[in-house]
N, C-alpha and C. Protein backbone atom coordinates (compact mmCIF):
# COMPACT_ATOMS: atom_id res chain seq x y z
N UNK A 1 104.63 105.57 88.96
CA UNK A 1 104.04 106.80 89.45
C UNK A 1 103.07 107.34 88.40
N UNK A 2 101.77 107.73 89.08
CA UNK A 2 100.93 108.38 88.09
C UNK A 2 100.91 110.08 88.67
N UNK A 3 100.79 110.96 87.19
CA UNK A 3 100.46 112.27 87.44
C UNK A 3 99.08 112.73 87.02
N UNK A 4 98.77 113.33 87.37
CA UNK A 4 97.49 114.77 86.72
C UNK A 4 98.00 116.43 87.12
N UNK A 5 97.20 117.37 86.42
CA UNK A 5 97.55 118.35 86.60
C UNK A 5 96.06 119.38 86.14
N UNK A 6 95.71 119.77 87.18
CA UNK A 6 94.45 120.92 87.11
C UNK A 6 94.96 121.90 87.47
N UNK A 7 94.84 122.89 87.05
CA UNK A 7 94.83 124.84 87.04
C UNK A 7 96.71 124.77 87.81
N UNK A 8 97.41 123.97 87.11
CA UNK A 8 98.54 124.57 87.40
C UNK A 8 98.69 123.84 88.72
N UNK A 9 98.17 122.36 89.54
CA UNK A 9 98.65 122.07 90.83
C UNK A 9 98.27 121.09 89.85
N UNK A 10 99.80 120.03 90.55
CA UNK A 10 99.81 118.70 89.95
C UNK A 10 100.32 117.91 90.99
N UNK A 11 99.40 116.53 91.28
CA UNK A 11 99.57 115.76 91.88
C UNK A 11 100.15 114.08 91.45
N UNK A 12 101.39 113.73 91.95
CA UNK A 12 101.68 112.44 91.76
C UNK A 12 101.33 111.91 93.28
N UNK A 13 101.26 110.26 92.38
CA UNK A 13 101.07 108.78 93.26
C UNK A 13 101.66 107.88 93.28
N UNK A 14 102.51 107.70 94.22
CA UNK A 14 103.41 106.26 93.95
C UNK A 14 102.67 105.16 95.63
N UNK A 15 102.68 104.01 94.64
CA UNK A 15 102.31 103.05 95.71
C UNK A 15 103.19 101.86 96.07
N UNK A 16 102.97 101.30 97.19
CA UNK A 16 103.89 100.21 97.49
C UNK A 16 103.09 98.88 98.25
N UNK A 17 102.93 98.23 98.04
CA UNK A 17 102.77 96.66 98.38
C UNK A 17 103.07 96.42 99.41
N UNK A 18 102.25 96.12 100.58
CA UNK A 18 103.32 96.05 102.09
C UNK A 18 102.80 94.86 102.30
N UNK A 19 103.75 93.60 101.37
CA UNK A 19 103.57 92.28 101.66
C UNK A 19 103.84 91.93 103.59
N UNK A 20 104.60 92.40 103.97
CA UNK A 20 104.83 92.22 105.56
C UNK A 20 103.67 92.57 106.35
N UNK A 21 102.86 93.25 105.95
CA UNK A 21 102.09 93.53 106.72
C UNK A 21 100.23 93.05 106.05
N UNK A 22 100.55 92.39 104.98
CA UNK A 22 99.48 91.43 104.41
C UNK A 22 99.26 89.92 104.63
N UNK A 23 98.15 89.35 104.74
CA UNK A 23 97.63 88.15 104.74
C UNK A 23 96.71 87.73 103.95
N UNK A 24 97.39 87.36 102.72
CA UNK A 24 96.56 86.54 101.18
C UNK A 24 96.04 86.02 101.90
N UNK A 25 95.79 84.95 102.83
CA UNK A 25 94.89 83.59 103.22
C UNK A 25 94.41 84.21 103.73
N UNK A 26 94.23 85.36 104.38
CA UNK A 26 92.75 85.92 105.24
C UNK A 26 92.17 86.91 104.90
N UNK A 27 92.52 87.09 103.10
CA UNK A 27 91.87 88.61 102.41
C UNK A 27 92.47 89.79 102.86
N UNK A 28 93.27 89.60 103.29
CA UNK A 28 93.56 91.23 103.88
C UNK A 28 95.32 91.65 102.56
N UNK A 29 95.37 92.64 102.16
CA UNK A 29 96.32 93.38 101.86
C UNK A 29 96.13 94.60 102.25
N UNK A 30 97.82 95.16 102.35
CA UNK A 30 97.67 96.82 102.14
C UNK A 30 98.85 97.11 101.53
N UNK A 31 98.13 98.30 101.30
CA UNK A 31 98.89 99.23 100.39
C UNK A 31 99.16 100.45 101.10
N UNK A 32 100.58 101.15 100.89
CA UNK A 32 101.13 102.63 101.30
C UNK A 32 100.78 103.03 99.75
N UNK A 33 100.58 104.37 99.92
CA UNK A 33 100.78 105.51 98.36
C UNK A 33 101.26 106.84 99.38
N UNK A 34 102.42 107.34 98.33
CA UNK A 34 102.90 108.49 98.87
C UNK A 34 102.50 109.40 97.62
N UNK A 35 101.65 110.45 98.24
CA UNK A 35 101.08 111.57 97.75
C UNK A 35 102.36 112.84 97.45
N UNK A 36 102.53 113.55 96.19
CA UNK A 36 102.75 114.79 95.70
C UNK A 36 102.29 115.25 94.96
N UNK A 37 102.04 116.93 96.18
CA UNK A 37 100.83 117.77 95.17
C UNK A 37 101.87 119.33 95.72
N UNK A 38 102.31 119.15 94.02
CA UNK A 38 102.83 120.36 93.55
C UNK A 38 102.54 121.78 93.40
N UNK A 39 102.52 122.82 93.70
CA UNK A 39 101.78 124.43 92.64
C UNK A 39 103.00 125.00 92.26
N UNK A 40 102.20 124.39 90.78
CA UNK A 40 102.82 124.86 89.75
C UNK A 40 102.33 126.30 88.92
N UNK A 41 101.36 126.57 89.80
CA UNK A 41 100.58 128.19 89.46
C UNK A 41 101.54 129.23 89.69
N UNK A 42 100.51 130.20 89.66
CA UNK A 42 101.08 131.87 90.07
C UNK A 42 100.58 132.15 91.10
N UNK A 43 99.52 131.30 91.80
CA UNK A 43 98.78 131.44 92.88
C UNK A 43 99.39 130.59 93.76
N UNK A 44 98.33 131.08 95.59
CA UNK A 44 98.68 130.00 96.67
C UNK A 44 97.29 129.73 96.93
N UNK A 45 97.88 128.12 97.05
CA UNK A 45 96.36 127.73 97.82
C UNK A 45 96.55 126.90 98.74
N UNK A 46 95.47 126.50 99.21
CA UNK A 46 94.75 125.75 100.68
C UNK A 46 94.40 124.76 100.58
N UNK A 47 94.99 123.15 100.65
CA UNK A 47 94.05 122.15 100.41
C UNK A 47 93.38 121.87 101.87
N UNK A 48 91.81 122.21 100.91
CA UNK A 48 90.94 121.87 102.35
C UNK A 48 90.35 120.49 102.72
N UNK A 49 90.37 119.85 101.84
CA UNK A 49 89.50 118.32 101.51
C UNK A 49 89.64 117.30 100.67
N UNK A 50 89.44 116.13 100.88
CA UNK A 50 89.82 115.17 100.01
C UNK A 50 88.17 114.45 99.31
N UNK A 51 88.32 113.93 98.80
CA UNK A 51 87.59 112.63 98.58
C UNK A 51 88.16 111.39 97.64
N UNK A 52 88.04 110.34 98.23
CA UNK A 52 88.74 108.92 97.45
C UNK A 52 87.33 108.25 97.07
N UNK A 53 87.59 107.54 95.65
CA UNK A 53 86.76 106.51 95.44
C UNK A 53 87.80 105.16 95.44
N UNK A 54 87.53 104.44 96.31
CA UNK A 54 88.36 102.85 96.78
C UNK A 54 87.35 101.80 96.06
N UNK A 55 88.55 101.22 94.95
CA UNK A 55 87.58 99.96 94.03
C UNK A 55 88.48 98.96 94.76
N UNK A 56 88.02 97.47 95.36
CA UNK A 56 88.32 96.47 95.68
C UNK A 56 87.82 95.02 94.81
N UNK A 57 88.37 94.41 93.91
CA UNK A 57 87.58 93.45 93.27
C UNK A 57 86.62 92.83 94.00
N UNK A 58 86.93 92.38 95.68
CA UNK A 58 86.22 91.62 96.46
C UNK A 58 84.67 92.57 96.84
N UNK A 59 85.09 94.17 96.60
CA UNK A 59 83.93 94.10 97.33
C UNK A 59 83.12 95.60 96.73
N UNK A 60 82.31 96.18 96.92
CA UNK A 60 81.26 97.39 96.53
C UNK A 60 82.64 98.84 96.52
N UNK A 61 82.24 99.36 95.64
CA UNK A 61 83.43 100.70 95.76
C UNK A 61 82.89 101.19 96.93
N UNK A 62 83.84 101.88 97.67
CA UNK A 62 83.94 102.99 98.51
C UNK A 62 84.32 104.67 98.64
N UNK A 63 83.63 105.35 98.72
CA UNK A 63 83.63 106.85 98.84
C UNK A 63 84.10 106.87 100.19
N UNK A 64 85.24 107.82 100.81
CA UNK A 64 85.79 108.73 101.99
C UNK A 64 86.36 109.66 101.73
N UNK A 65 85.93 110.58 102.33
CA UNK A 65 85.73 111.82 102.49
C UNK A 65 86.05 112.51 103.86
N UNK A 66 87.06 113.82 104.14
CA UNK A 66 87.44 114.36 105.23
C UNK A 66 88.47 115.68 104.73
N UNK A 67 88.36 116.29 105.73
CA UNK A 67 88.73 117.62 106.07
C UNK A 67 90.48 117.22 105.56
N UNK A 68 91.08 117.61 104.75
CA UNK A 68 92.78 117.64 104.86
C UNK A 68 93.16 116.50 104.51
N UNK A 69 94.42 116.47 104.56
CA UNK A 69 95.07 115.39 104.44
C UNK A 69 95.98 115.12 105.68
N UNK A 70 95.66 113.47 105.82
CA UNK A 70 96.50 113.10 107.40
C UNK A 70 96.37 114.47 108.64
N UNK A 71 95.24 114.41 108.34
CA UNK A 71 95.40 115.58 109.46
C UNK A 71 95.64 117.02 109.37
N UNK A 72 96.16 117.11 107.70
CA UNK A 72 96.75 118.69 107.85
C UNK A 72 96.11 119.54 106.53
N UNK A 73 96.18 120.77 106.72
CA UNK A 73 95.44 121.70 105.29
C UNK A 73 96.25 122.54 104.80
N UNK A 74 97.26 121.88 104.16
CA UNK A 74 98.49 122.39 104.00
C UNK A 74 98.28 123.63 102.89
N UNK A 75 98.74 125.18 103.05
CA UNK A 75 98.52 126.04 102.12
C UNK A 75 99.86 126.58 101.15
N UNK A 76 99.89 126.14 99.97
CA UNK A 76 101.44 126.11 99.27
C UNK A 76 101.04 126.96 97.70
N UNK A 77 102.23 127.78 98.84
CA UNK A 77 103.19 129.17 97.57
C UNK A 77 103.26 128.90 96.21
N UNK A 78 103.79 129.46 95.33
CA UNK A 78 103.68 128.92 94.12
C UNK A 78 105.12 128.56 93.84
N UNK A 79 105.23 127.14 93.74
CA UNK A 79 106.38 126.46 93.44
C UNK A 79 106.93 125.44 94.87
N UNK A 80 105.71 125.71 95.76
CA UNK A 80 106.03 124.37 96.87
C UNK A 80 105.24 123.42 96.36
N UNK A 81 105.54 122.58 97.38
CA UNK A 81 105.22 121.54 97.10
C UNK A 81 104.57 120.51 98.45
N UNK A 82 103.96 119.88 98.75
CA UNK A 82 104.10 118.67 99.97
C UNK A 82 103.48 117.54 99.40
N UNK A 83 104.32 116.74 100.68
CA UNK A 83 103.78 115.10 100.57
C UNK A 83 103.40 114.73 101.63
N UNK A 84 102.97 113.13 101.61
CA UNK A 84 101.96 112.68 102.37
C UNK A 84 102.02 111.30 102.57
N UNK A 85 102.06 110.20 103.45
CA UNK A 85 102.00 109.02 103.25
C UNK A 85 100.81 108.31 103.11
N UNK A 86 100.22 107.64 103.13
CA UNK A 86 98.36 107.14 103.83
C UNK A 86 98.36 105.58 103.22
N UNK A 87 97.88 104.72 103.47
CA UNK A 87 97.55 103.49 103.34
C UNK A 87 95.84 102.99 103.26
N UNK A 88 95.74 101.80 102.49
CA UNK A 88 94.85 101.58 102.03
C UNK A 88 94.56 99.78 102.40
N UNK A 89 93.47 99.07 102.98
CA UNK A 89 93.14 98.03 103.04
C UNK A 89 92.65 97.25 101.67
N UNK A 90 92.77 96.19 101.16
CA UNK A 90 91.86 95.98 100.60
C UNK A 90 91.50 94.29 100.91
N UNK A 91 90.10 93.33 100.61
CA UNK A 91 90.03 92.46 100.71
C UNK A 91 90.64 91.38 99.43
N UNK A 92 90.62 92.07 98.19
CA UNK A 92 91.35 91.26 97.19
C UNK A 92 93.10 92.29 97.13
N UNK A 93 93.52 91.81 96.49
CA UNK A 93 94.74 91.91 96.17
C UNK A 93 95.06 92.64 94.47
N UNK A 94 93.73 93.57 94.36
CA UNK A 94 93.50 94.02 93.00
C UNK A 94 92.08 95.06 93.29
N UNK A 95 93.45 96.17 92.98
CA UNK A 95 92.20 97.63 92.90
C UNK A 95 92.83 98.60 92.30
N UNK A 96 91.84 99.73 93.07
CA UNK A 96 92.68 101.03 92.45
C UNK A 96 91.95 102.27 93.18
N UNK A 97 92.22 103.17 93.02
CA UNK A 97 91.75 104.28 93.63
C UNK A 97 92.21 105.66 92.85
N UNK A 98 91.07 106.63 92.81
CA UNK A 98 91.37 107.78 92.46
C UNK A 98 90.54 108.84 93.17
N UNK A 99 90.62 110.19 92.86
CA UNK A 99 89.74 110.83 94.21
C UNK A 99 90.11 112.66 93.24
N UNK A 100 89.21 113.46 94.29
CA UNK A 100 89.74 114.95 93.78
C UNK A 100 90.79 115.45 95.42
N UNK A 101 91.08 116.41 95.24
CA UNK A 101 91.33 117.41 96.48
C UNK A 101 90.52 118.84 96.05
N UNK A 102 89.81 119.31 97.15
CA UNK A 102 89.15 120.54 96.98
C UNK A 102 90.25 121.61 97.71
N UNK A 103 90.83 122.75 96.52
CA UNK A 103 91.78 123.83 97.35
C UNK A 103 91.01 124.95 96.88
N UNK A 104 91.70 125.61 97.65
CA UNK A 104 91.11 127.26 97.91
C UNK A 104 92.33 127.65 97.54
N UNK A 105 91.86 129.21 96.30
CA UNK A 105 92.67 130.28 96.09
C UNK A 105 92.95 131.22 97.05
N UNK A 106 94.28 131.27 98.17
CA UNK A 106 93.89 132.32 98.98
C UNK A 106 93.49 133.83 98.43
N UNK A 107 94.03 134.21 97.54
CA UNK A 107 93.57 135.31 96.83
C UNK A 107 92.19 135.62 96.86
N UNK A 108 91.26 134.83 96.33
CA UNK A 108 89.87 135.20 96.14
C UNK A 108 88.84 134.23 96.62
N UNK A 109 89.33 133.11 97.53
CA UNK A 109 88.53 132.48 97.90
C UNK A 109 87.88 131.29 96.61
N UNK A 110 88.14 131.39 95.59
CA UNK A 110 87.55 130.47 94.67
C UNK A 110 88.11 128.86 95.15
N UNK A 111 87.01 128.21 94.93
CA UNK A 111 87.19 126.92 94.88
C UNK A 111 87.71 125.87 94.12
N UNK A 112 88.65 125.15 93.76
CA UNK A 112 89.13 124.24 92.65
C UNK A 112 89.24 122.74 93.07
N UNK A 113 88.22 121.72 92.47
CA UNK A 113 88.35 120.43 92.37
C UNK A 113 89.63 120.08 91.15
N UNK A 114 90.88 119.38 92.40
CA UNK A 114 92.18 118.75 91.61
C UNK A 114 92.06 117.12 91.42
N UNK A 115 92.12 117.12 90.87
CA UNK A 115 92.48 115.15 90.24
C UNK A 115 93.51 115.14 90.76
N UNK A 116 93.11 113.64 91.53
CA UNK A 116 93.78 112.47 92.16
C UNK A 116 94.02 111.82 91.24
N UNK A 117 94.98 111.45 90.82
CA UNK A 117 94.92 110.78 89.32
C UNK A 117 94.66 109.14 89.65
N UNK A 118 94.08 108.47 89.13
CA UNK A 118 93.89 106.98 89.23
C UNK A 118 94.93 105.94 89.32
N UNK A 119 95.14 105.53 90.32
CA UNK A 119 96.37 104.42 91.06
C UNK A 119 96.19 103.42 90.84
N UNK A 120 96.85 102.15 90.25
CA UNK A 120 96.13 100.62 90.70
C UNK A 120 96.74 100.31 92.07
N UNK A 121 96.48 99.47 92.40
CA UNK A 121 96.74 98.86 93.74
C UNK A 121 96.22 97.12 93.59
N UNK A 122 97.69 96.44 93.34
CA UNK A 122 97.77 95.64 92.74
C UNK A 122 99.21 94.59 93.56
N UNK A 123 98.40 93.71 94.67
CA UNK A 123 99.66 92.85 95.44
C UNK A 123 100.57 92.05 94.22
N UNK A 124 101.22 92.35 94.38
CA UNK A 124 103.04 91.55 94.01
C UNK A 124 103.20 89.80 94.68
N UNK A 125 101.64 89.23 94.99
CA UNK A 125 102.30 87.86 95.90
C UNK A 125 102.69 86.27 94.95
N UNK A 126 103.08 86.81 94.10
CA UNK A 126 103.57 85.67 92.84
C UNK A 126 105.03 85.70 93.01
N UNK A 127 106.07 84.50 92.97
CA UNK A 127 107.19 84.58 93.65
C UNK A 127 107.95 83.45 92.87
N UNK A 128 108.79 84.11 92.30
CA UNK A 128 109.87 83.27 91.34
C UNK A 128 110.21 82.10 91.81
């Protein structure tokens, strides 16, 4: 698991290898990462947005970008917390990914870019 921590909201990443649902011989892996993003402030905020940068050895990085996470803009008290599941393709079997979340202070409306902290994403298909 990797952490970061900006203005008091800290986010961990744990990832998992979903050999069952990969095919080395046809380039394809994926990966699950389960997202926790903590506030650890005095404040509440709003995550409104994501952005990922997706490195694949096989191929050009990728930027995505969207409203929330899985769908939702979850706004957390000080001392909640939520998680998240999401999955990731890649054509090699060796990457990584890191990204911000953009939240809002409900208090004053200010804006805060949080670190995604940097994940590898790295298939397990070597076998005793």
């Amino acid at each position: 698991m990797v952490t970061a921590v900006t203005e008091g909201i800290q986010v961990s990443v744990e990832v998992t290898y979903q050999s069952e649902f990969s095919n080395p011989h046809q380039h394809h892996f994926v990966f699950t990462y389960k997202v926790t993003i903590e506030n650890k402030s005095q404040h509440t905020y709003q995550l409104l947005s994501r952005k990922w940068e997706i490195f694949d050895a096989a191929e050009s990085p990728k930027i995505v970008e969207g409203a929330g996470v899985v769908g939702q803009q979850p706004t957390l008290e000080p001392g909640e917390s939520h998680s998240y599941v999401s999955g990731c393709n890649l054509k090699s079997g060796l990457g990584k990914m890191k990204g911000i979340f953009t939240m809002e202070k409900v208090f004053d409306g200010k804006h805060i870019d949080v670190t995604i902290p940097e994940f590898q994403l790295i298939a397990n298909i070597f076998h005793n």
